[in-house]
Protein backbone atom coordinates (compact mmCIF):
# COMPACT_ATOMS: atom_id res chain seq x y z
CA UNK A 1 -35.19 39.05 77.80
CA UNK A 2 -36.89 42.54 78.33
CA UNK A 3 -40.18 42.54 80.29
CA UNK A 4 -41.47 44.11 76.50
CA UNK A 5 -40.38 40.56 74.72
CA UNK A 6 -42.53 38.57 76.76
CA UNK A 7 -45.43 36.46 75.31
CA UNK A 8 -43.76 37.44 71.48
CA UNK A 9 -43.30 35.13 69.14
CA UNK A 10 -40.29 33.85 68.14
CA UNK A 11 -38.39 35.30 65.41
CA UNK A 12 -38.17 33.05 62.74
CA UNK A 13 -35.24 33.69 60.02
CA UNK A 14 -32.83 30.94 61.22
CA UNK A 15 -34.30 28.69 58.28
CA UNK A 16 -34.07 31.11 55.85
CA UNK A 17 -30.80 31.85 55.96
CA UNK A 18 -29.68 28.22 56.19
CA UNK A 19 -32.25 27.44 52.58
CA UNK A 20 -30.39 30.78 50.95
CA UNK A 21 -27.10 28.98 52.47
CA UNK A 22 -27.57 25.75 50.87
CA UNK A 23 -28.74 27.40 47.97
CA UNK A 24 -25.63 29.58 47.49
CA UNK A 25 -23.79 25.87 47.99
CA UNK A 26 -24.82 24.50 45.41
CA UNK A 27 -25.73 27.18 42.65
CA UNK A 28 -21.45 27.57 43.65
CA UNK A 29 -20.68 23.96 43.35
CA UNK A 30 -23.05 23.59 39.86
CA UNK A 31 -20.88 26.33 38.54
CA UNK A 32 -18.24 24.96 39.39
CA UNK A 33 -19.10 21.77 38.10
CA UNK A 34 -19.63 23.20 34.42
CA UNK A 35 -17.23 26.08 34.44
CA UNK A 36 -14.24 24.52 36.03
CA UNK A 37 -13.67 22.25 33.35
CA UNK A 38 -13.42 25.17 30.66
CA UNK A 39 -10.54 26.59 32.74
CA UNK A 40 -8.67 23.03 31.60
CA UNK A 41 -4.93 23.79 30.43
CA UNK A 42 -4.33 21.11 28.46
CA UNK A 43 -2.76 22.58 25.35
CA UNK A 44 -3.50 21.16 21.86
CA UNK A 45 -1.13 19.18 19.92
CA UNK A 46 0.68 19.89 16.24
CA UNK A 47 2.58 17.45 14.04
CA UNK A 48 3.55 18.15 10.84
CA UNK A 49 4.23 15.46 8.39
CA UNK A 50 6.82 15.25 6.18
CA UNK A 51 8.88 16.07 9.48
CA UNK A 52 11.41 17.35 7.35
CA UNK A 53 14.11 20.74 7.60
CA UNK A 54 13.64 20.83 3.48
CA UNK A 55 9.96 22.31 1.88
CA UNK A 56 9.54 21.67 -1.28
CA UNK A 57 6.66 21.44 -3.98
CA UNK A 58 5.42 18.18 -1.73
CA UNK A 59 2.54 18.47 -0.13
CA UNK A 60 2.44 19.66 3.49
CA UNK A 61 0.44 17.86 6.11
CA UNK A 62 -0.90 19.54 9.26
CA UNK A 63 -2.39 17.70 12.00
CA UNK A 64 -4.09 18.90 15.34
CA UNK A 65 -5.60 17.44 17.86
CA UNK A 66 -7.20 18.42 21.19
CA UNK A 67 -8.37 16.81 24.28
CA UNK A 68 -10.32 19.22 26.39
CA UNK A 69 -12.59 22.23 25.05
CA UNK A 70 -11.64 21.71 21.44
CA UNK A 71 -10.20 23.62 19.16
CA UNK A 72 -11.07 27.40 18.37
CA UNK A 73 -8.47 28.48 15.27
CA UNK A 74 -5.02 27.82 13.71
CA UNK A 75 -2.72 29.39 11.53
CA UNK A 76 0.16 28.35 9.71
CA UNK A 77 2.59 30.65 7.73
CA UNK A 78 6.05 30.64 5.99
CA UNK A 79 8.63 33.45 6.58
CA UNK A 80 11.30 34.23 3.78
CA UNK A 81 13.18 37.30 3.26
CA UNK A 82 11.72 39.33 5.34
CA UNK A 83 8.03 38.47 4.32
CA UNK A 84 5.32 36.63 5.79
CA UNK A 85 3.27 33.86 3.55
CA UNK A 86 0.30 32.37 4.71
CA UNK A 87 -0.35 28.78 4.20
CA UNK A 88 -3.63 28.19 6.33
CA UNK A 89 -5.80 29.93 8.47
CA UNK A 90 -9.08 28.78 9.71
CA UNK A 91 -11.84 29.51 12.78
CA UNK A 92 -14.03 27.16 14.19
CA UNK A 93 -17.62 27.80 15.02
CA UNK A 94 -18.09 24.62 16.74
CA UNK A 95 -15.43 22.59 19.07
CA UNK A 96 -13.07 20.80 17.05
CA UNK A 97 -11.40 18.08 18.57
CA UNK A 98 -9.19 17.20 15.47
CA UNK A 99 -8.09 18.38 12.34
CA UNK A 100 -6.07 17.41 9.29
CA UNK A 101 -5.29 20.56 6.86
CA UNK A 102 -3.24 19.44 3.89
CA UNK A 103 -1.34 22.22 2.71
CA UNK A 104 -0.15 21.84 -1.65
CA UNK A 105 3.40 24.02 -1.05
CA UNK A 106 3.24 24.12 -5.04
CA UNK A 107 0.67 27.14 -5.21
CA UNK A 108 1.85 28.12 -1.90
CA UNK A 109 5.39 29.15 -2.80
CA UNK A 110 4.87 30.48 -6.47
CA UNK A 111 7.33 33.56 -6.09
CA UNK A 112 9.35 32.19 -2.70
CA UNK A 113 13.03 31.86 -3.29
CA UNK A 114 15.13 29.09 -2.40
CA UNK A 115 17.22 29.33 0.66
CA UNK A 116 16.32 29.63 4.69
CA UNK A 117 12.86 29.89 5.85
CA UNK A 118 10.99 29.88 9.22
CA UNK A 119 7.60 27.95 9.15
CA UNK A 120 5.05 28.58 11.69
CA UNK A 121 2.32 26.71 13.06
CA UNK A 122 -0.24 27.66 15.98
CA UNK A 123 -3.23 26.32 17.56
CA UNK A 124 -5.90 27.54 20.35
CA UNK A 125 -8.32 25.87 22.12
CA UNK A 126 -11.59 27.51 23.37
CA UNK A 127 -10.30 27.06 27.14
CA UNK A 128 -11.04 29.82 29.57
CA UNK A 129 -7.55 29.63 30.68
CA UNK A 130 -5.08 32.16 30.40
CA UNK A 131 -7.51 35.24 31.18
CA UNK A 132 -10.19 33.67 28.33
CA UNK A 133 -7.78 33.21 25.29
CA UNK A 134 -7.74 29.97 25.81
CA UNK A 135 -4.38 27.52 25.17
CA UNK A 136 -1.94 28.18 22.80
CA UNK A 137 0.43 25.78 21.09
CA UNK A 138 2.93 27.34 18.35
CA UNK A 139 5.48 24.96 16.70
CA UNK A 140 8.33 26.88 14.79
CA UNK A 141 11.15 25.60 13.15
CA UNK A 142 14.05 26.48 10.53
CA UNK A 143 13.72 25.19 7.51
CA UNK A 144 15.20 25.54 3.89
CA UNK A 145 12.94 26.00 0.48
CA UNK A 146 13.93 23.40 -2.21
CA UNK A 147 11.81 23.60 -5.43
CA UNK A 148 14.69 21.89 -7.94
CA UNK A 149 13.33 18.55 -8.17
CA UNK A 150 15.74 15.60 -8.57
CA UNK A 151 16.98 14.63 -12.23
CA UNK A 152 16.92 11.28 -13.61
CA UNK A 153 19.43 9.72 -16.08
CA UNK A 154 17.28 6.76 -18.13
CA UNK A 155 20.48 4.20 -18.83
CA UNK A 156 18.01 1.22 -20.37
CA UNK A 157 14.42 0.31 -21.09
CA UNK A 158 12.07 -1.72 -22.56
CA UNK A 159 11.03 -1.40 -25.75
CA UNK A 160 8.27 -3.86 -26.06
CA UNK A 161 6.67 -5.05 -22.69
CA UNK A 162 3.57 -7.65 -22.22
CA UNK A 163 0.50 -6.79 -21.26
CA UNK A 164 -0.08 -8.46 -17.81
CA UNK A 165 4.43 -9.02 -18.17
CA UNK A 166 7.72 -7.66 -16.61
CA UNK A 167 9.51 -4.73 -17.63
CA UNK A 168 13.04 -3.81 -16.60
CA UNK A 169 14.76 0.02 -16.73
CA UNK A 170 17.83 0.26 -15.60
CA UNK A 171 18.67 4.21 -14.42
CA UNK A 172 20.68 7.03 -12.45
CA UNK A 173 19.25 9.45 -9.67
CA UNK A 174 20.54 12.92 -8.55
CA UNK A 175 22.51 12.16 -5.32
CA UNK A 176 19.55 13.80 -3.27
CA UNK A 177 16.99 11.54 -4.53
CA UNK A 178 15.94 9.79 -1.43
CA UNK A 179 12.90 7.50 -3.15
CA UNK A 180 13.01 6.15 -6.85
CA UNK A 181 11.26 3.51 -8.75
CA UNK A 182 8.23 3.21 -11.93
CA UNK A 183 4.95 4.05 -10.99
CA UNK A 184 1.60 2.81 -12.95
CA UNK A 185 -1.66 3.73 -12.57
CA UNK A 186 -2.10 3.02 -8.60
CA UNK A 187 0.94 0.34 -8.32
CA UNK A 188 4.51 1.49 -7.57
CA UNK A 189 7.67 -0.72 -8.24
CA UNK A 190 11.00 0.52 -6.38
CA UNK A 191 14.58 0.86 -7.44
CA UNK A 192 17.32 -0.87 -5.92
CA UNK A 193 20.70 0.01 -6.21
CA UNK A 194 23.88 -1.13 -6.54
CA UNK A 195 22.88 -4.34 -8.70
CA UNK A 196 25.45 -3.73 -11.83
CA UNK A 197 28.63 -2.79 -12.73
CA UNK A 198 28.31 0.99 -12.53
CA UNK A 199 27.54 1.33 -8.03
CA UNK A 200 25.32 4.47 -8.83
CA UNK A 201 22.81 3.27 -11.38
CA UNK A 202 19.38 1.59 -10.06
CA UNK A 203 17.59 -1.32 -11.27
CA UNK A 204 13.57 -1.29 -10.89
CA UNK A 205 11.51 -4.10 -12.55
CA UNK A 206 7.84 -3.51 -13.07
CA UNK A 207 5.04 -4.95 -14.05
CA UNK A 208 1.63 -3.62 -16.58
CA UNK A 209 -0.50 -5.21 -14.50
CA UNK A 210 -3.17 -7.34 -16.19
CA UNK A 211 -6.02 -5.39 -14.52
CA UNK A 212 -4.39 -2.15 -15.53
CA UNK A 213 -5.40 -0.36 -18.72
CA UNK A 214 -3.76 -0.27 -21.50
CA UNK A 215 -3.61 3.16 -22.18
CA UNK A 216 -1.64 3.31 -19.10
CA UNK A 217 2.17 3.93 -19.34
CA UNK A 218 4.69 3.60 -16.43
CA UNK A 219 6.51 6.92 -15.23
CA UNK A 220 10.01 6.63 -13.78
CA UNK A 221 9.86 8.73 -10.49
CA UNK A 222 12.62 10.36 -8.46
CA UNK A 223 11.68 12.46 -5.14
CA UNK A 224 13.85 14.20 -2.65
CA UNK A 225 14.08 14.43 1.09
CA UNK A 226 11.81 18.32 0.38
CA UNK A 227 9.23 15.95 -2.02
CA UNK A 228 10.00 17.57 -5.00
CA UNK A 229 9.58 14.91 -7.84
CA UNK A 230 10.86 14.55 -11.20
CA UNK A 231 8.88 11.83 -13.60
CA UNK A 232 10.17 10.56 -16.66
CA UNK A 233 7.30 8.83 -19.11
CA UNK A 234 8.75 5.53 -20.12
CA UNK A 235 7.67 4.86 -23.73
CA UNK A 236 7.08 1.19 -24.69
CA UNK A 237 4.80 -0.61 -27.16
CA UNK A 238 2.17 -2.85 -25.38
CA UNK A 239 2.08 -6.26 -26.65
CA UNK A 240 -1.18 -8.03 -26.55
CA UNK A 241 -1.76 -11.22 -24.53
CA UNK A 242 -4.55 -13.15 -24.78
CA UNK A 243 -6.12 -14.08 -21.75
CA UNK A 244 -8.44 -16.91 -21.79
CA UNK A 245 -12.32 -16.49 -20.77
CA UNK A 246 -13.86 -19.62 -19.09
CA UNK A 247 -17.27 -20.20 -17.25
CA UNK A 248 -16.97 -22.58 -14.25
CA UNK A 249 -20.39 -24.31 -13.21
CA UNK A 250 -20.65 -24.63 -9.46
CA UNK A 251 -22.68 -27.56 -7.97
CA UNK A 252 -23.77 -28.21 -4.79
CA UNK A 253 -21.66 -30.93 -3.63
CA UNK A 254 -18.42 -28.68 -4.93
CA UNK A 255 -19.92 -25.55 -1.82
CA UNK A 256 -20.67 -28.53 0.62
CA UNK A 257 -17.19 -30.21 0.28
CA UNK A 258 -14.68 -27.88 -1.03
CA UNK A 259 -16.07 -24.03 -0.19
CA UNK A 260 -18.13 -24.23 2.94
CA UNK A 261 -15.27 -25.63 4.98
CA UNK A 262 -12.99 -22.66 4.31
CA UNK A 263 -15.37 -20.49 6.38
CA UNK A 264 -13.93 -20.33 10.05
CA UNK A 265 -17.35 -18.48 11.33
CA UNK A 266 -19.68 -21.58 11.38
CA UNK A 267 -23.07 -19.31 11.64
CA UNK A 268 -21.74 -17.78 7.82
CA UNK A 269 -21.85 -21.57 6.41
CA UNK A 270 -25.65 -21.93 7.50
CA UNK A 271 -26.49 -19.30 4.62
CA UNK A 272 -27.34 -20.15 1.07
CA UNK A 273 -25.05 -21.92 -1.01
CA UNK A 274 -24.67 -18.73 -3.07
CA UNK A 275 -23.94 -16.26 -0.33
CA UNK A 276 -21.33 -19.02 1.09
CA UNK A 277 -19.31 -19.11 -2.64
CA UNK A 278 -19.84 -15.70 -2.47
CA UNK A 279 -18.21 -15.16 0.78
CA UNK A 280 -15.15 -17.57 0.05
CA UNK A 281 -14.35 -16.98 -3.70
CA UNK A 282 -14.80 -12.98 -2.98
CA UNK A 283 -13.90 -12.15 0.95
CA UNK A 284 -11.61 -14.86 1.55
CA UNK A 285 -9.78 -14.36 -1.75
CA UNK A 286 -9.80 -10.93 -1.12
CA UNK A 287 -7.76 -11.69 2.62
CA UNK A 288 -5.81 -14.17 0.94
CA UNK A 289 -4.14 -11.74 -1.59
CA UNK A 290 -3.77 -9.21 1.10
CA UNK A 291 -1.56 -12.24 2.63
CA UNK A 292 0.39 -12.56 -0.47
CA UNK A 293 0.94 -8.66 -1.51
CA UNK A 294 2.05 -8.84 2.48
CA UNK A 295 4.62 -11.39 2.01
CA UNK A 296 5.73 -10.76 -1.56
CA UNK A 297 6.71 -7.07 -0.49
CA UNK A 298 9.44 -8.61 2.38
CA UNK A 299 12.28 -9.02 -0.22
CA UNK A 300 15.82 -9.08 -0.35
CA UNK A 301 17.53 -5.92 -1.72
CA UNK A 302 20.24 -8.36 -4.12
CA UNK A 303 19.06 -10.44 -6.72
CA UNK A 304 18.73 -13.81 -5.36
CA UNK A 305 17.96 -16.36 -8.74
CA UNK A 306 19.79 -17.14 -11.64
CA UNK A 307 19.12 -18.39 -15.03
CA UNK A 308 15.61 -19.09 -16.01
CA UNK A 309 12.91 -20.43 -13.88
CA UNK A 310 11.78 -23.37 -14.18
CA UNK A 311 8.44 -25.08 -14.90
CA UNK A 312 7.51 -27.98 -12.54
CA UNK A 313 9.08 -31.53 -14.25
CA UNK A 314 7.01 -33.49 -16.54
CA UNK A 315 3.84 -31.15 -15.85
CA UNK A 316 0.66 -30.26 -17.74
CA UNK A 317 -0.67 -26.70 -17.90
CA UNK A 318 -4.00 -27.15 -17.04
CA UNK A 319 -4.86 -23.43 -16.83
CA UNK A 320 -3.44 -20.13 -17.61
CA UNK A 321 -2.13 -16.56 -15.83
CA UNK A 322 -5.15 -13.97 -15.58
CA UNK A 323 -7.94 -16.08 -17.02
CA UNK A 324 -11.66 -14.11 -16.42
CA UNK A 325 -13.84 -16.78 -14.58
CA UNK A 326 -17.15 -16.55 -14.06
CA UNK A 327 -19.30 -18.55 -11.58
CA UNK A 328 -22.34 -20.05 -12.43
CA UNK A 329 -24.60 -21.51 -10.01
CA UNK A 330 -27.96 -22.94 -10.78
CA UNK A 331 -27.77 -21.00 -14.70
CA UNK A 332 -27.20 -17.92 -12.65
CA UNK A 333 -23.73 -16.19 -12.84
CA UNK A 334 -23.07 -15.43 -9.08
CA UNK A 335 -19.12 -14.24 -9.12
CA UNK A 336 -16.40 -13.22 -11.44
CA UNK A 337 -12.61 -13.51 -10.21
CA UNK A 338 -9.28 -13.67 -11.79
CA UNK A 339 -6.95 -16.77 -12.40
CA UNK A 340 -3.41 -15.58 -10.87
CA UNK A 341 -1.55 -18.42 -12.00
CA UNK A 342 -0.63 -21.36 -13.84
CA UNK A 343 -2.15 -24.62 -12.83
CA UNK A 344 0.38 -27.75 -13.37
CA UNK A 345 -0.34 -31.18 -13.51
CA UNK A 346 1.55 -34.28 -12.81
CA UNK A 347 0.45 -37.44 -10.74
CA UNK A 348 -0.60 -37.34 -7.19
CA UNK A 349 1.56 -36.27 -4.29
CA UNK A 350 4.15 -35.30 -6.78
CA UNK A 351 7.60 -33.23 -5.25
CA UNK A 352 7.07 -29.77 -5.87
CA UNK A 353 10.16 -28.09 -7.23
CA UNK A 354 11.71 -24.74 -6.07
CA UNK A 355 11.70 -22.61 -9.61
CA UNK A 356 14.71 -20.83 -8.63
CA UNK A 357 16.96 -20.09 -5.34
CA UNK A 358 15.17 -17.78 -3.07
CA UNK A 359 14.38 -17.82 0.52
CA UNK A 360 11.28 -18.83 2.48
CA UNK A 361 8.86 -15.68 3.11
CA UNK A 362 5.54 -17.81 4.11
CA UNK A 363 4.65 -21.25 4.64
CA UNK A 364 1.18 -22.12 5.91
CA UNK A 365 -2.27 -22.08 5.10
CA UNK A 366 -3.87 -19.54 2.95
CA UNK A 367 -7.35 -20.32 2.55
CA UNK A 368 -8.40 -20.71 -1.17
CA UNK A 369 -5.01 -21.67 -1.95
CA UNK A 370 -4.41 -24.03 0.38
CA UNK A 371 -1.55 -25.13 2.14
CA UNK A 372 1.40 -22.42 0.27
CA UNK A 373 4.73 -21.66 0.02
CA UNK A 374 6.07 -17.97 -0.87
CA UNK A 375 9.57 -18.02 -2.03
CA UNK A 376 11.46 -14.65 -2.39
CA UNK A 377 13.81 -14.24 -5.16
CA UNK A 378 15.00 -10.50 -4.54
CA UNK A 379 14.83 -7.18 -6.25
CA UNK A 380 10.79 -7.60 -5.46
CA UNK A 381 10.09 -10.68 -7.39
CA UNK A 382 8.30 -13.74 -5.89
CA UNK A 383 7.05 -17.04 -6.53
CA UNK A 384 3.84 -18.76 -5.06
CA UNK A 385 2.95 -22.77 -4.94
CA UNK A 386 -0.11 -23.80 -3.96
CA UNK A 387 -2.57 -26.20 -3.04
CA UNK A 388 -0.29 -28.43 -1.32
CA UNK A 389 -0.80 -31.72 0.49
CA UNK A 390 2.39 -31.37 2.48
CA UNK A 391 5.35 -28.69 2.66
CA UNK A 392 9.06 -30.00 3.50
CA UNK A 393 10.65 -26.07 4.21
CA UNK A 394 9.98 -23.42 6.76
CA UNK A 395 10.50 -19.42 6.81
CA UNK A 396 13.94 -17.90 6.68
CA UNK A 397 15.21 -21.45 5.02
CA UNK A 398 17.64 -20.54 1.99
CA UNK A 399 15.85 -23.01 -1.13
CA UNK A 400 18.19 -24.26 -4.37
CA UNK A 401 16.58 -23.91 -7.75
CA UNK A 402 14.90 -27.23 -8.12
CA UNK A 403 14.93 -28.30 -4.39
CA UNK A 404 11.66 -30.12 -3.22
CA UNK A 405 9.52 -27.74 -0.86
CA UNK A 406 6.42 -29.72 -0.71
CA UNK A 407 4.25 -32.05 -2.49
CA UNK A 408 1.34 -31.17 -4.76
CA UNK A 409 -2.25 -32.05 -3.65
CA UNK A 410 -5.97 -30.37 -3.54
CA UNK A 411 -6.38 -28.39 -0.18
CA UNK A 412 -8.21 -24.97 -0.85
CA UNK A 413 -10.45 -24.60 -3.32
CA UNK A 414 -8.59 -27.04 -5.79
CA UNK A 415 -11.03 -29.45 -7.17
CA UNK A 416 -7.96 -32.39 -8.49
CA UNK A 417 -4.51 -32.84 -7.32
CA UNK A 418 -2.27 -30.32 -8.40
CA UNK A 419 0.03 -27.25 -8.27
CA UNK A 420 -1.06 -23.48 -8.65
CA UNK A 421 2.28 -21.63 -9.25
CA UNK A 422 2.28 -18.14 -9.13
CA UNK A 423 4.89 -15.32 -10.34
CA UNK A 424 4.49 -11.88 -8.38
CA UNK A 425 6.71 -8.63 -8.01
CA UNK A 426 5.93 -6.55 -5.56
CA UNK A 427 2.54 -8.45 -4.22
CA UNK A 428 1.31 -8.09 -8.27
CA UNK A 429 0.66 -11.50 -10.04
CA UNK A 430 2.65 -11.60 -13.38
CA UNK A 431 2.86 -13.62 -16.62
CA UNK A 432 4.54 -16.60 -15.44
CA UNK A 433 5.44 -17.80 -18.82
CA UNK A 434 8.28 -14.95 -19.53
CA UNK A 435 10.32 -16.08 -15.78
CA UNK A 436 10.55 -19.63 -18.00
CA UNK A 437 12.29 -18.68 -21.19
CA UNK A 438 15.63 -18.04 -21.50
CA UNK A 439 15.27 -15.70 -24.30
CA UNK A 440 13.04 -13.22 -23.18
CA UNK A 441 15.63 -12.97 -20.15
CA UNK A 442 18.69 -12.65 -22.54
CA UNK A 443 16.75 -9.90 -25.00
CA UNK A 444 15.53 -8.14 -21.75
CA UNK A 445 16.87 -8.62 -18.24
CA UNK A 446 20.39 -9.86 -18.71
CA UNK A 447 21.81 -6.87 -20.46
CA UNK A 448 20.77 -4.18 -18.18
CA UNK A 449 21.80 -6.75 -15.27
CA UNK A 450 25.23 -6.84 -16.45
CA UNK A 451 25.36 -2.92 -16.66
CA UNK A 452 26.48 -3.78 -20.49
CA UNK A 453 23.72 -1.95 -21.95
CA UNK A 454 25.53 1.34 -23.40
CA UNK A 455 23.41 4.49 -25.24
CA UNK A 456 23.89 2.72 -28.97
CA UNK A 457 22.70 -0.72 -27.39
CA UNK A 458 19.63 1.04 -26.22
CA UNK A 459 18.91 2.32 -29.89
CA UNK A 460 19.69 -1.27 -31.08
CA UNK A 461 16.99 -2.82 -28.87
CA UNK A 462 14.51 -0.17 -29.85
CA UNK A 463 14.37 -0.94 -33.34
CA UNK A 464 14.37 -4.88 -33.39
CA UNK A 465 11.55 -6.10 -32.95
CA UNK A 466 10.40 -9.56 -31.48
CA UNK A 467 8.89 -12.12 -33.70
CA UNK A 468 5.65 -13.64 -33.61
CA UNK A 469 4.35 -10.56 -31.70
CA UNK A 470 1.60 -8.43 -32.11
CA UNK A 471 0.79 -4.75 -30.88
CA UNK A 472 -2.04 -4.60 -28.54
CA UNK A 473 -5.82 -3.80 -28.71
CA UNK A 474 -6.81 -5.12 -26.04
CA UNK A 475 -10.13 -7.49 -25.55
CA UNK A 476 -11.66 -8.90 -22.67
């Protein structure tokens, strides 16, 4: 130290460089903190769904999803001779983290030719990545434009069909028709081939559903693997059934003993005797249908009955297929439902009868019906019994016409011993009453079963009309 330093002070700028130190530290690692995570390279993700080398008229459905910044844009477009079309093409203001674009190919290719194509679809994310463009995902692929939708050769159909009943049509597909059946209203019924004489014609029985209205008609579909579709309008006369109307007083003692107990959440029985109905005859029906459509849609692609079906022995209909009940609870009407079935009669405990061969699809309990068995019987077409006190078969067991599955009884919401039998095709309830007489099944299924049902038969059909049969105006 120079003799001039003595008695100064000491210089102090050791703490502020170490506070503008720690300073810089942190202001780096805060930056860091929020900025490093937009430099993510996680790219976003594209599927495309049908995932199909054929477009057709089908709708196209994009999907794209991100997991870091969110997206920023995407683009889709088709190529074809030479020219670009775009399908889609959209900015985001805000981070998207998902998106579903459905793209309708029919206004999209108005003017495209058929033949090769090259469809492109690409994403970005907002990243800071790549020099601040962010993540890129492009999916490409070769495909070929197919607007010619299938063609459909009607063979046999129903002239006269009930309302709430079974119809039959019996028909031929193009060879690139990958998905056929009848369509009504919101319901969809199948074809199955291979069931006649001629191996390329396709059965499909179908219902009107009795909650379907009756200015509905069925459409015979055919779609290819590019989802073009052809529909044919299937013109029948509806015939009128009348459903019955009843009013069902509920009591007390009925919720306390019968409904309450179906109710696996003990807390929802301590509510009011109305909200507990309520709950059972609405939610729990509502599950226990789901059940059925569930197992009534596992069926066998053959045709597993034969002959008619029959009606439990010696039994009493005690109520009929779609009746409208309403629920009335202290003079106030509280519900509404349906009546799926017909309920049959005998004496207690009494053997339950198989109505025709099928195989077991359920067995168990299904909570307003009781302890159940679900036979199917092929092609889509099911029978239910219900409400019984004991069952003597198991899934995947192969059952006779008229072997014993179980024993009628009351569990459920039966209120006397007896059995609910139900008729359903393709998890619909049916008329019950047509499965049971031989005639309707000669006049309409067994014909177009055999594959005996020729263009002049058709016309035959068409213009003989049933007896004791009336067109329908339908009332409820």
């Amino acid at each position: 130290m120079s003799p001039i330093e003595i008695g100064r002070p000491p210089r102090r700028i050791g703490w502020a460089r170490n506070f503008l130190l720690i300073v810089l530290v942190i202001s780096v690692v805060a930056g860091g903190y929020f900025v490093i995570p937009r430099f993510e390279w996680r790219s976003p993700q594209i599927k495309i769904t049908p995932d199909s080398e054929t477009l057709g008229l089908g709708a196209l459905e994009i999907e794209i999803t991100d997991r870091g910044t969110g997206l920023r844009s995407m683009t889709a477009s088709l190529s074809a001779g030479g020219t670009e079309h775009s399908l889609a093409a959209e900015q985001y203001v805000e981070p998207m983290m998902d998106t579903k674009i459905t793209v309708a190919l029919s206004s999209k290719l108005t003017g495209l030719k058929e033949g090769p194509a090259v469809l492109r679809v690409s994403a970005r994310d907002r990243s800071l990545w790549s020099f601040f463009r962010g993540n890129e995902t492009v999916l490409q692929k070769n495909v070929t434009i197919d607007i010619t939708p299938p063609t459909i050769e009607l063979i046999a159909d129903d002239p006269y069909i009930n309302f709430g009943g079974t119809g039959l049509v019996a028909y031929k597909p193009s060879a690139d028709t990958v998905s056929s059946g009848v369509r009504i209203d919101k319901h969809f019924f199948p074809g199955y081939k291979g069931q006649t004489k001629d191996p390329n014609a396709y059965l499909a029985f179908f219902a009107h559903p009795y909650d379907t209205p009756a200015t509905e008609r069925a459409t015979l579909v055919a779609t290819d693997k590019a989802g073009n579709t052809r529909q044919v309008a299937l013109s029948y006369t509806l015939m009128n059934v009348r459903y019955r109307k009843s009013t069902i007083p509920i009591s007390d003692e009925f919720i306390q003993n019968k409904v309450a107990p179906l109710l696996n959440d003990v807390g929802a029985r301590q509510g009011s005797a109305k909200n507990v109905f309520v709950k059972v005859n609405r939610d729990l029906r509502r599950e226990n249908e789901e059940r059925i459509k569930e197992a009534t849609q596992r069926t066998s692609g053959s045709m597993l009955w034969s002959g008619p079906f029959t009606q439990l022995s010696n039994s009493k209909v005690e109520a009929n297929f779609a009746d409208a009940r309403t629920y009335v609870y202290n003079g106030e009407t509280i519900d509404h439902a349906y009546h799926l079935g017909f309920d049959l009669s005998v004496t207690k405990r009494y053997p339950v009868e198989a109505a025709n061969n099928g195989v077991v699809t359920f067995v168990g309990d299904l909570g307003i019906y009781g302890n159940t068995v679900i036979l199917d019987h092929g092609l889509g077409l099911a029978t239910l019994y219900s409400h019984l006190s004991s069952t003597d078969v198991k899934e995947g067991d192969s059952i006779k016409k008229q072997q014993t599955i179980g024993r009628t009884g009351e569990t459920g919401l039966a209120a006397g011993d007896h059995l609910h039998y139900g008729v359903y095709l393709h998890g619909i309830a049916v008329l019950p009453l047509e499965w049971w007489d031989e005639k309707w099944l000669r006049d309409n299924i067994y014909p177009k079963l055999e594959g005996s049902v020729a263009d002049g038969a058709v016309e035959e059909i068409a213009h003989t009309k049933p007896t004791a049969k009336k067109a329908v105006r339908r009332k409820r």
